[in-house]
N, C-alpha and C. Protein backbone atom coordinates (compact mmCIF):
# COMPACT_ATOMS: atom_id res chain seq x y z
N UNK A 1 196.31 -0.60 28.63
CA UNK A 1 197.31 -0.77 29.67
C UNK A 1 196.62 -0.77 31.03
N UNK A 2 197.73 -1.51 31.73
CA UNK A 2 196.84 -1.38 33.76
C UNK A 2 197.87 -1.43 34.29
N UNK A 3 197.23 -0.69 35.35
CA UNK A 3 198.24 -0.20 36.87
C UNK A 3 197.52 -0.88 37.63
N UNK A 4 198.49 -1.74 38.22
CA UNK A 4 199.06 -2.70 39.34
C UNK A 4 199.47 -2.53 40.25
N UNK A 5 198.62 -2.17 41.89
CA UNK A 5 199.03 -1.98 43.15
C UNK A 5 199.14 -3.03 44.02
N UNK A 6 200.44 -3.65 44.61
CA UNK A 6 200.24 -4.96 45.02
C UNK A 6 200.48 -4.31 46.59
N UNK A 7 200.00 -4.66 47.54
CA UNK A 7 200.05 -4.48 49.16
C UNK A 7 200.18 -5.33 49.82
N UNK A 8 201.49 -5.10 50.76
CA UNK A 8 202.12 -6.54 51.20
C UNK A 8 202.50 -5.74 52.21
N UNK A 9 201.99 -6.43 53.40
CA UNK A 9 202.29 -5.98 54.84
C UNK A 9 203.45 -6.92 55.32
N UNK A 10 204.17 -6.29 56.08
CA UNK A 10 205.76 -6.41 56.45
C UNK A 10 206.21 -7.60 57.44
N UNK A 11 204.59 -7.71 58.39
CA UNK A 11 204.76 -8.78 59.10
C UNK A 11 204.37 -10.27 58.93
N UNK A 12 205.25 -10.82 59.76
CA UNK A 12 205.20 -12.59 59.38
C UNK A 12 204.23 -12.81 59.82
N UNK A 13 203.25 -13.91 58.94
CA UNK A 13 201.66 -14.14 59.18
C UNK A 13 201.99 -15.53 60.41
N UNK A 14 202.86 -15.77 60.65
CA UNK A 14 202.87 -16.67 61.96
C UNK A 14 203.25 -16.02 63.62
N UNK A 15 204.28 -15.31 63.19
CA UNK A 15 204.73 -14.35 64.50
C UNK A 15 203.92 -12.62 64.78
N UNK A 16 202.99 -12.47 63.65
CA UNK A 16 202.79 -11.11 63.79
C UNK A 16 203.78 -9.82 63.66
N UNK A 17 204.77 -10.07 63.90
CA UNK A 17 206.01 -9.43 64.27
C UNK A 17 206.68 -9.36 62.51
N UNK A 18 207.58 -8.28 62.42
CA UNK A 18 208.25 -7.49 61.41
C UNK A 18 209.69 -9.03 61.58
N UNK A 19 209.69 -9.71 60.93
CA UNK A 19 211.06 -10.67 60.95
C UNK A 19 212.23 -10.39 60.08
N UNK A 20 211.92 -9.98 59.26
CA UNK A 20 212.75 -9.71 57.97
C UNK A 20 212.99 -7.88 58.47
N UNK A 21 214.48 -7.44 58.09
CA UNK A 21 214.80 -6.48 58.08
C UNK A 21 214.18 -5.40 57.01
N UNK A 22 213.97 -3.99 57.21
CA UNK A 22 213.45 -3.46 55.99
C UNK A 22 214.03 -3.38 54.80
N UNK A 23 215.34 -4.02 54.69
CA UNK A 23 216.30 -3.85 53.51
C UNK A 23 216.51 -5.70 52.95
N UNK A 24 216.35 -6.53 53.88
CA UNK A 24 215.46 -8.22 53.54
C UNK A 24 214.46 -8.35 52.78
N UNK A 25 213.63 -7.19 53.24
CA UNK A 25 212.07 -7.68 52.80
C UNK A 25 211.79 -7.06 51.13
N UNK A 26 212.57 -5.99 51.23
CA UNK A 26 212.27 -5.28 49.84
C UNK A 26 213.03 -5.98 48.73
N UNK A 27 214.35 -6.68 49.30
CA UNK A 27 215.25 -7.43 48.36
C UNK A 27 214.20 -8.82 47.94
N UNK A 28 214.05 -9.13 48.59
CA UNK A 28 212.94 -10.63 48.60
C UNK A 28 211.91 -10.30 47.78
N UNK A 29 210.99 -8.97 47.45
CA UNK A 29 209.94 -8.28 46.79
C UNK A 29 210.77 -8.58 45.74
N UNK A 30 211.96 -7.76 45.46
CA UNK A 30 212.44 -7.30 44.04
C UNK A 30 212.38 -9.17 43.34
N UNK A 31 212.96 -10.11 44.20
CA UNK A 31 213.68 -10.72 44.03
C UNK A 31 212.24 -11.89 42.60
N UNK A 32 211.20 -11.71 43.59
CA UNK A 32 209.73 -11.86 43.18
C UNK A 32 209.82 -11.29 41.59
N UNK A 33 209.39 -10.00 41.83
CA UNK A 33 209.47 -9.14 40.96
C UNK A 33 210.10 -9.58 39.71
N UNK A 34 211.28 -9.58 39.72
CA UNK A 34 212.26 -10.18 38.74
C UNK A 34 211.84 -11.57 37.79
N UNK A 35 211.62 -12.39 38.75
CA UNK A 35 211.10 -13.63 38.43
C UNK A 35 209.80 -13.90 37.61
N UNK A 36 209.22 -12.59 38.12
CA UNK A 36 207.99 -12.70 36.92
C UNK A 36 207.78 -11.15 35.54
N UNK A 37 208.88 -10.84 35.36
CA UNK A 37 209.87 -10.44 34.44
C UNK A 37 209.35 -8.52 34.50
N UNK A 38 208.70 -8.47 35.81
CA UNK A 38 208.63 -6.80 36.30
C UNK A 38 210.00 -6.05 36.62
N UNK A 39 210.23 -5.13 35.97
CA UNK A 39 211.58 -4.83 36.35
C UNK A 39 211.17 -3.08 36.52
N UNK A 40 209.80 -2.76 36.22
CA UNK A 40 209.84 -1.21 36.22
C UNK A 40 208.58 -1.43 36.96
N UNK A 41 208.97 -0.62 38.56
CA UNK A 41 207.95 -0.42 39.26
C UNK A 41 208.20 0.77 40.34
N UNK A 42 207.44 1.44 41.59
CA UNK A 42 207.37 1.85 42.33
C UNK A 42 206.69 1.23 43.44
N UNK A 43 207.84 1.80 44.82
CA UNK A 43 207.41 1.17 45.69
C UNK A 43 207.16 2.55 47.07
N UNK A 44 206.39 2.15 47.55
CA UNK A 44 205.98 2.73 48.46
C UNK A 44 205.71 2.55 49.95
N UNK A 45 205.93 3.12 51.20
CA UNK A 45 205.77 2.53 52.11
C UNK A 45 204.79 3.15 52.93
N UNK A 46 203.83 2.30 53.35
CA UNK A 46 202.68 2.85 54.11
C UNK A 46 202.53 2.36 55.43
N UNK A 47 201.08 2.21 55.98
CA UNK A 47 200.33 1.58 57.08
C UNK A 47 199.36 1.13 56.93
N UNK A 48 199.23 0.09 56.63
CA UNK A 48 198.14 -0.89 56.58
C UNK A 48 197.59 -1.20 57.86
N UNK A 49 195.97 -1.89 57.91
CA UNK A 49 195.13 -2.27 58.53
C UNK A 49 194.93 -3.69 58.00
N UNK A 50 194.84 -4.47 58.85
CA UNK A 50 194.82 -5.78 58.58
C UNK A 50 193.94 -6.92 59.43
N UNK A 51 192.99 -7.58 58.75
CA UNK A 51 192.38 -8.60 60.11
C UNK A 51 192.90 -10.15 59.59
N UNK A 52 193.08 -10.60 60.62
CA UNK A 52 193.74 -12.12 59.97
C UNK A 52 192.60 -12.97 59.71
N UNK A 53 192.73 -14.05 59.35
CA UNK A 53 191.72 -15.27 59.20
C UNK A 53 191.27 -15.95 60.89
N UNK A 54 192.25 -15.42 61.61
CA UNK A 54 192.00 -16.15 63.30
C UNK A 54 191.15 -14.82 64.03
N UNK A 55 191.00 -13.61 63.49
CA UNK A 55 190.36 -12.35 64.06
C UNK A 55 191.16 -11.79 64.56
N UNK A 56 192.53 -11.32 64.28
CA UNK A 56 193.44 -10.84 65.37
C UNK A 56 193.89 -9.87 63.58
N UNK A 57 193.19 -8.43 64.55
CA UNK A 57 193.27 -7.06 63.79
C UNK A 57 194.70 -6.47 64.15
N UNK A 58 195.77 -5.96 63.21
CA UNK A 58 197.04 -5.29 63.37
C UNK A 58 196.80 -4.03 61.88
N UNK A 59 197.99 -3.37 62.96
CA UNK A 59 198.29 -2.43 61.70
C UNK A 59 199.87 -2.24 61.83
N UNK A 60 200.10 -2.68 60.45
CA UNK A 60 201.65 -3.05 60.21
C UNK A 60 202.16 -2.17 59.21
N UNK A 61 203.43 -2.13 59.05
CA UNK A 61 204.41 -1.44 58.36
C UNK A 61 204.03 -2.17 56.91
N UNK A 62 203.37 -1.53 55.83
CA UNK A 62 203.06 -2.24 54.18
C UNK A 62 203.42 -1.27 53.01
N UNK A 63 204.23 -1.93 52.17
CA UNK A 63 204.39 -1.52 51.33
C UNK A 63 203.35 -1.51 50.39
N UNK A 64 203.91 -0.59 49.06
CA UNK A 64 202.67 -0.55 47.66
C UNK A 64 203.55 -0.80 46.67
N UNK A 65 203.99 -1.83 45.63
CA UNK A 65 203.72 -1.70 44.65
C UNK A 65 203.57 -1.42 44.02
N UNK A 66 203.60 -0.20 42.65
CA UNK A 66 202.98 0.46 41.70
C UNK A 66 203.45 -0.09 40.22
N UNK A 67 202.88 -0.88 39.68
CA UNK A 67 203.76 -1.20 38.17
C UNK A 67 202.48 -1.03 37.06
N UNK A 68 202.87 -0.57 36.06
CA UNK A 68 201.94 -0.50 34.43
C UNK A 68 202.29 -1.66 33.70
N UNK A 69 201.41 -2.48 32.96
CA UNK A 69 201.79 -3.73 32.74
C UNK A 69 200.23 -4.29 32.01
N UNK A 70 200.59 -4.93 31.20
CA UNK A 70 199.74 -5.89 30.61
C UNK A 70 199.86 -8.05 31.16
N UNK A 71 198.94 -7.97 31.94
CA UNK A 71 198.88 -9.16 33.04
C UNK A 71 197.80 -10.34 32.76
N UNK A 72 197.83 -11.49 32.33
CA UNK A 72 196.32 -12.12 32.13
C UNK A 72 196.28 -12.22 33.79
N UNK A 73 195.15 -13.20 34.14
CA UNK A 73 194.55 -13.09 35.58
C UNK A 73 195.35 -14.01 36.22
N UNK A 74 195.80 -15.28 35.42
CA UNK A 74 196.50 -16.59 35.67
C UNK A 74 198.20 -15.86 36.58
N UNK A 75 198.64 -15.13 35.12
CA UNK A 75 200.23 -14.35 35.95
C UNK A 75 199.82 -13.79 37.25
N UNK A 76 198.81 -13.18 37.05
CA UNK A 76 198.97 -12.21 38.73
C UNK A 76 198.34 -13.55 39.72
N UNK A 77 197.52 -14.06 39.87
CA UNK A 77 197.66 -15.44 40.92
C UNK A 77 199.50 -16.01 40.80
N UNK A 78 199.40 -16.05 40.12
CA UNK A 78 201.16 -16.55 40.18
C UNK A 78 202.04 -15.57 41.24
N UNK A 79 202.28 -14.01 40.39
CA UNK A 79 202.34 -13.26 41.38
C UNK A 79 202.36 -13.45 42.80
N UNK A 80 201.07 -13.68 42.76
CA UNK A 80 200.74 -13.11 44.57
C UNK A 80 201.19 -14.67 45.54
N UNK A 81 200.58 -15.47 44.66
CA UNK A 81 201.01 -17.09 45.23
C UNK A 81 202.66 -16.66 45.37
N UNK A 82 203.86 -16.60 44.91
CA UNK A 82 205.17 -16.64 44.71
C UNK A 82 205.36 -15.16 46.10
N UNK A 83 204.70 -14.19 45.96
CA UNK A 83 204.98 -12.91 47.07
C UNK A 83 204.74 -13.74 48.41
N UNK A 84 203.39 -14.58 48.34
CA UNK A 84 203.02 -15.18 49.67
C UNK A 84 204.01 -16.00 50.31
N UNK A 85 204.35 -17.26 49.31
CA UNK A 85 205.61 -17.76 49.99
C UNK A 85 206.66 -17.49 50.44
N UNK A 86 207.43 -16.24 49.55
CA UNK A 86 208.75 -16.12 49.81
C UNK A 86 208.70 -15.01 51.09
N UNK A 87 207.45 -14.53 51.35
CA UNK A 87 207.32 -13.39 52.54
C UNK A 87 206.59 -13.89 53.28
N UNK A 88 206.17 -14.92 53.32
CA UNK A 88 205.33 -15.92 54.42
C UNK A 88 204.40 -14.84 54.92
N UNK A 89 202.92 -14.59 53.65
CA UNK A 89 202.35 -13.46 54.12
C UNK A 89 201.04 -14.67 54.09
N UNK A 90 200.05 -13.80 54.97
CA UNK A 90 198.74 -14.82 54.69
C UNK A 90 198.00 -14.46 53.18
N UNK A 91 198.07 -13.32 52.99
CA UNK A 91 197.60 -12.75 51.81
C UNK A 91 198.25 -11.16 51.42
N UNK A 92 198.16 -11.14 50.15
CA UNK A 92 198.74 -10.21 49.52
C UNK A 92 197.43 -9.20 48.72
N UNK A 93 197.19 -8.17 48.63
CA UNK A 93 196.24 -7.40 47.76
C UNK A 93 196.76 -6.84 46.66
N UNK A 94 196.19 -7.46 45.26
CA UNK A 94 196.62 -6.83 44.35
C UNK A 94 195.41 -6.55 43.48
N UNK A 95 195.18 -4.82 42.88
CA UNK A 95 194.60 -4.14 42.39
C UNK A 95 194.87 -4.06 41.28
N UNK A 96 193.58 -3.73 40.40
CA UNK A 96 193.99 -3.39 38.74
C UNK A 96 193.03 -2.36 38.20
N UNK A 97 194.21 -1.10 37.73
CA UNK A 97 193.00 -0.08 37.24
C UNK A 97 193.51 0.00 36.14
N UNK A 98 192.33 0.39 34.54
CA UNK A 98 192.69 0.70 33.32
C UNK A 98 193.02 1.85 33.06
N UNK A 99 194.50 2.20 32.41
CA UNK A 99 194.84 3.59 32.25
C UNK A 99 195.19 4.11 31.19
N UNK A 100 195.38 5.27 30.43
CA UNK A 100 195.63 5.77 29.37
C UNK A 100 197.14 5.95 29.34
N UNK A 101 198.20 5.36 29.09
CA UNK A 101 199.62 6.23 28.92
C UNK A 101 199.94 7.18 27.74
N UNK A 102 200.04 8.29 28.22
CA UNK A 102 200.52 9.35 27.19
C UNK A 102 201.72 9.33 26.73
């Protein structure tokens, strides 16, 4: 089994700025979520550090992700491609650690 941390910072990769309400943005996650048939996860809200592709460093309001899941590499590019669009992010970070469930 693997645990799956996906990190998706809050702001729009064109305006910099938070566009989506905090109760928009998490519906739009789930909405993701759903679609690629995750229905048991944890979410978390942090502060991310971020440098863009133009050099313009922010630290934004980011959520985490937490799901256990068996994923080939192909689904999670799917994943993150489908998070990017529908949250118009420049990039999304998603992690994979191997775990034991008891």
């Amino acid at each position: 089994m693997y645990k799956y941390n996906i990190y998706i910072g809050m702001f729009d990769k064109d305006t910099k700025t938070q566009v989506l309400s905090n109760t928009e943005f998490l519906n739009r996650v789930r909405k993701v979520m759903r679609l690629h048939g995750i229905d048991n996860y944890t979410i978390y809200k942090c502060k991310g550090h971020y440098k863009h592709t133009d050099g313009t460093i922010i630290c934004e309001p980011t959520i985490n992700v937490e799901y256990i899941h068996e994923y080939t590499l192909n689904q999670i590019h799917n994943l993150r491609f489908n998070l990017c669009k529908e949250l118009n992010q420049e990039s999304v970070l998603i992690t994979k650690q191997s775990i034991e469930v008891l």
